[in-house]
Protein backbone atom coordinates (compact mmCIF):
# COMPACT_ATOMS: atom_id res chain seq x y z
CA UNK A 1 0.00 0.00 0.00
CA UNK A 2 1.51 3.08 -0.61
CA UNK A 3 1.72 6.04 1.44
CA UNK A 4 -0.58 8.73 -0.03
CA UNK A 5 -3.36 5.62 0.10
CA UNK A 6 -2.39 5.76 3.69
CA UNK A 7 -3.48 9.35 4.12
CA UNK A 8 -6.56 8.96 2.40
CA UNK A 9 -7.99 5.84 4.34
CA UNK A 10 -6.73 7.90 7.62
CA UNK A 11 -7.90 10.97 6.87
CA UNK A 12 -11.24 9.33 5.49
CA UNK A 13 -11.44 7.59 8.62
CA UNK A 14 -11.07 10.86 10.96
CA UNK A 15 -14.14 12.15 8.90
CA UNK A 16 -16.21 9.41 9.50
CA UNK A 17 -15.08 9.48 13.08
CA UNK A 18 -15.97 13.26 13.08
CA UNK A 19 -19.58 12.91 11.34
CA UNK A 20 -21.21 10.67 13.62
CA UNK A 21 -19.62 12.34 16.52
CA UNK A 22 -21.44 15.87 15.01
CA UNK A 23 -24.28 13.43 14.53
CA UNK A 24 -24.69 12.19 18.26
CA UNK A 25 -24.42 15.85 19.28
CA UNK A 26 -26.86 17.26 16.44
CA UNK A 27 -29.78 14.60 17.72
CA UNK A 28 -29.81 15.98 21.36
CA UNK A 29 -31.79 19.37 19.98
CA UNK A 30 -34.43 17.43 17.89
CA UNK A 31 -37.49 18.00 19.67
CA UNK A 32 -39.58 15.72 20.80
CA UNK A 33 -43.57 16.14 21.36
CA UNK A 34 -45.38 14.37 23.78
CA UNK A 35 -48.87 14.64 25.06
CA UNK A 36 -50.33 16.74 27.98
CA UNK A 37 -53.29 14.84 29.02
CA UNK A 38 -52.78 10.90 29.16
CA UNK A 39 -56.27 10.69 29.40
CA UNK A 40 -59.39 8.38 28.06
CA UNK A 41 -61.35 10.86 26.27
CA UNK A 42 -64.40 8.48 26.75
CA UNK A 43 -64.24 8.92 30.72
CA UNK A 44 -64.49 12.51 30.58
CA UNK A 45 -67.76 14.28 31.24
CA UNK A 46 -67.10 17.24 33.09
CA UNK A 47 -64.68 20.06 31.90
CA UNK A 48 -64.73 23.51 33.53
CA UNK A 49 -62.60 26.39 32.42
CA UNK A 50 -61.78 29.23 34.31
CA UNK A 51 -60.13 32.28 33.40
CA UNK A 52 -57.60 34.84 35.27
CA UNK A 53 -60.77 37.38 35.98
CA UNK A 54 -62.98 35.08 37.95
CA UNK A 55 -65.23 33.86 34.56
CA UNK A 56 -65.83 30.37 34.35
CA UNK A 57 -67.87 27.82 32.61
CA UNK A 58 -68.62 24.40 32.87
CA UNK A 59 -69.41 22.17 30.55
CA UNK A 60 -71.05 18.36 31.03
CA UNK A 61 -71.86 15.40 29.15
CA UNK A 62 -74.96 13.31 29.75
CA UNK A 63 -74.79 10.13 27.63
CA UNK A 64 -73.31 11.78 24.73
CA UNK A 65 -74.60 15.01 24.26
CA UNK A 66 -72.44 17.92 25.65
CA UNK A 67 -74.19 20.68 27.61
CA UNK A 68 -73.45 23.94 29.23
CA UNK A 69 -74.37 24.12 32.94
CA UNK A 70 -77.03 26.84 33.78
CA UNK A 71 -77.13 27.29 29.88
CA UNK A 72 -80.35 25.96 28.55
CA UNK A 73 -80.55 28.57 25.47
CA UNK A 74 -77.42 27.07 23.29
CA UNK A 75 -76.66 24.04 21.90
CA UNK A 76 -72.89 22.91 22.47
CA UNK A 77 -71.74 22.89 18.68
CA UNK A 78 -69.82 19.43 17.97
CA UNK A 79 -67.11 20.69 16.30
CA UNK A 80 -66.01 22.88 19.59
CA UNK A 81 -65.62 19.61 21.55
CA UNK A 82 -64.50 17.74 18.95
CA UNK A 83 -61.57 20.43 18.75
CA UNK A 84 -60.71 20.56 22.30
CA UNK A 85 -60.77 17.02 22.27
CA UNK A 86 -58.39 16.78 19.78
CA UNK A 87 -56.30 19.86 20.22
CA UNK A 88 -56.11 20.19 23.90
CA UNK A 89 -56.86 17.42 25.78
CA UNK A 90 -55.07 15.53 22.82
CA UNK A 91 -52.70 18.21 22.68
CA UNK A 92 -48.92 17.97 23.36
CA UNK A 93 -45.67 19.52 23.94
CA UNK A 94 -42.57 19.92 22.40
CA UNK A 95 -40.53 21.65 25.16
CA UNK A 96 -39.82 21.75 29.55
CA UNK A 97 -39.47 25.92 30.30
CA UNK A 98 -38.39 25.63 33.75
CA UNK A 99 -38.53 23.34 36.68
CA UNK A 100 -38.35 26.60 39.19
CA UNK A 101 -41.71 27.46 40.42
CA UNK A 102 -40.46 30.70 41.34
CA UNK A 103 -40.86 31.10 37.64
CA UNK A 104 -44.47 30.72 37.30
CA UNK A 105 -45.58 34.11 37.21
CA UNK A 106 -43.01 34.61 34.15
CA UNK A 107 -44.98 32.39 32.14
CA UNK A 108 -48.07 33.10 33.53
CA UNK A 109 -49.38 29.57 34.81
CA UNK A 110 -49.39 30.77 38.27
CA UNK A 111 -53.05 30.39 39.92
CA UNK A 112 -53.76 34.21 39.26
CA UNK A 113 -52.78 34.92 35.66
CA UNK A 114 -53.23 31.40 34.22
CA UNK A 115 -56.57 29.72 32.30
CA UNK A 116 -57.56 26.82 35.31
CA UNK A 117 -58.55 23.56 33.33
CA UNK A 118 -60.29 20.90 35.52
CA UNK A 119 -61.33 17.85 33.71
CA UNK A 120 -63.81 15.30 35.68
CA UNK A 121 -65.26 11.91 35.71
CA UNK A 122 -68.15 11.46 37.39
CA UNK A 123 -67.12 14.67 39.92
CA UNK A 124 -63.98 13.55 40.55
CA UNK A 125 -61.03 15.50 39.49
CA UNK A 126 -59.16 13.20 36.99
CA UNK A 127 -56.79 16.62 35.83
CA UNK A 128 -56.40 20.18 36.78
CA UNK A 129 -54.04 22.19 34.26
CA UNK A 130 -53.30 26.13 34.32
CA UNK A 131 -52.50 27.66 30.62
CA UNK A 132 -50.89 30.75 29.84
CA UNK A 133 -50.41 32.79 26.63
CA UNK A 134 -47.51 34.85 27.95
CA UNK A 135 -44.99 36.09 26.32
CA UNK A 136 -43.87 37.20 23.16
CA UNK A 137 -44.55 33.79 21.39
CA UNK A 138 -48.06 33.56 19.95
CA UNK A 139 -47.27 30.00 18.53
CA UNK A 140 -46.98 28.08 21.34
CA UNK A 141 -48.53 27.96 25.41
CA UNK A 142 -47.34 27.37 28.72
CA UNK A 143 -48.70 25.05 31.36
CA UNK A 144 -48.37 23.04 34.14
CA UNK A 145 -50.03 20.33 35.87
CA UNK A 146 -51.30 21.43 39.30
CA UNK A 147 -49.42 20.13 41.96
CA UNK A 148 -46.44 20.05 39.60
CA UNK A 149 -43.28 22.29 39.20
CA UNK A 150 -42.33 22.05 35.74
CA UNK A 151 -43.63 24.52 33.12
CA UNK A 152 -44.14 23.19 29.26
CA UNK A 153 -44.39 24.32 26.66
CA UNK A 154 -47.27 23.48 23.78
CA UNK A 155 -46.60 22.56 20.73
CA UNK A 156 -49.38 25.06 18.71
CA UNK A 157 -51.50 27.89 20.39
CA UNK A 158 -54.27 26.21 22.42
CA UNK A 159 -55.18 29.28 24.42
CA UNK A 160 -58.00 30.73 22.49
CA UNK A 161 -59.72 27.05 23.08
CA UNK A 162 -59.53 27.33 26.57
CA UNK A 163 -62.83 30.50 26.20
CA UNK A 164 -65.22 30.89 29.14
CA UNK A 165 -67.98 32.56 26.95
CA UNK A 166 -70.82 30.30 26.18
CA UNK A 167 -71.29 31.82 22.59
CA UNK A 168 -67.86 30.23 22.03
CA UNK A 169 -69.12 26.84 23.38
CA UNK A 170 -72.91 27.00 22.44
CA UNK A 171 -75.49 28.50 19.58
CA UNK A 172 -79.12 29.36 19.48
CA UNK A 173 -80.50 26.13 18.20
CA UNK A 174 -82.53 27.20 14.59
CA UNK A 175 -86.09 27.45 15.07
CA UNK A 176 -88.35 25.47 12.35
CA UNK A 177 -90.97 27.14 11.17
CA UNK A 178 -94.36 26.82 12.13
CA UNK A 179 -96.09 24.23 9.72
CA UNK A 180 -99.04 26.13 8.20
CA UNK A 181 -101.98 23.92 7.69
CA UNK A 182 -104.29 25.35 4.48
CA UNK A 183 -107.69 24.64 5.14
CA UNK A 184 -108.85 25.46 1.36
CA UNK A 185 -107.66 21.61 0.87
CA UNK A 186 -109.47 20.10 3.41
């Protein structure tokens, strides 16, 4: 073997060496998303929301219709619960903020600033989450579990699903009209 082949297979071989060492340190910042609620969707059937100035709303299911408590005027549209479902309770994150609860009023999920999540089966508390939009990152959320130190961070802007106003959650159900009988025909 000559000498300049020498080079080449060493030097080839300190590139190789070098790539998967840039490799191994390249995969530790690929994020990873996981979920916030490990949670049976079927068990639910109680969610209230309540937000940072005292509103709240609850929300029910009896069988499987979806109603909103002391609401009898709206319907609960599907595709709001199938959203939350899907978005929020099915939601996840892609990063851990801070471990520090001295930092919850940074990000907002302390128990004054934050969006208060309870979800319930039969009236008992299954999950109680606070939310928080702030910040200068309209994207993404903050949270944490109550009872729990460590702050997340969502993975897509969830906040404006987590609305106390029952026009949000509910509409007018649409009146049929009146069935007009002719008597000419009869």
């Amino acid at each position: 073997m000559n000498k300049s082949l020498k080079y080449l297979l060493i030097a080839f071989g300190i590139l190789l060496f070098l790539y998967f060492i840039n490799q191994g340190q390249q995969n530790r910042y690929i994020g990873t998303s996981e979920t916030i609620f490990d949670l049976d969707t079927d068990i639910i059937n109680k969610i209230i929301l309540k937000d940072s100035s005292g509103e709240s709303i609850t929300l029910f299911k009896t069988d499987s219709v979806w109603s909103i408590l002391d609401n009898d005027s709206l319907i609960v549209k599907d595709r709001q619960i199938d959203q939350f479902f899907e978005k929020v309770i099915g939601g996840t994150y892609d990063m851990i903020m801070s471990k520090n609860p001295n930092k919850w009023v940074t990000f907002g999920v302390d128990t004054v600033s934050g969006k208060l999540l309870s979800v319930f089966q039969d009236d008992k508390l299954i999950a109680s989450t606070i939310f928080s939009n702030k910040g200068q990152d309209y994207a993404h959320n903050f949270y944490r579990n109550i009872g729990v130190d460590i702050v997340y961070r969502t993975s897509e802007n969830l906040f404006y699903m987590l609305n106390t106003r029952p026009s949000y959650w509910g509409s007018k159900p649409k009146e049929t009209p009146p069935t007009v009988i002719d008597s000419k025909n009869n």
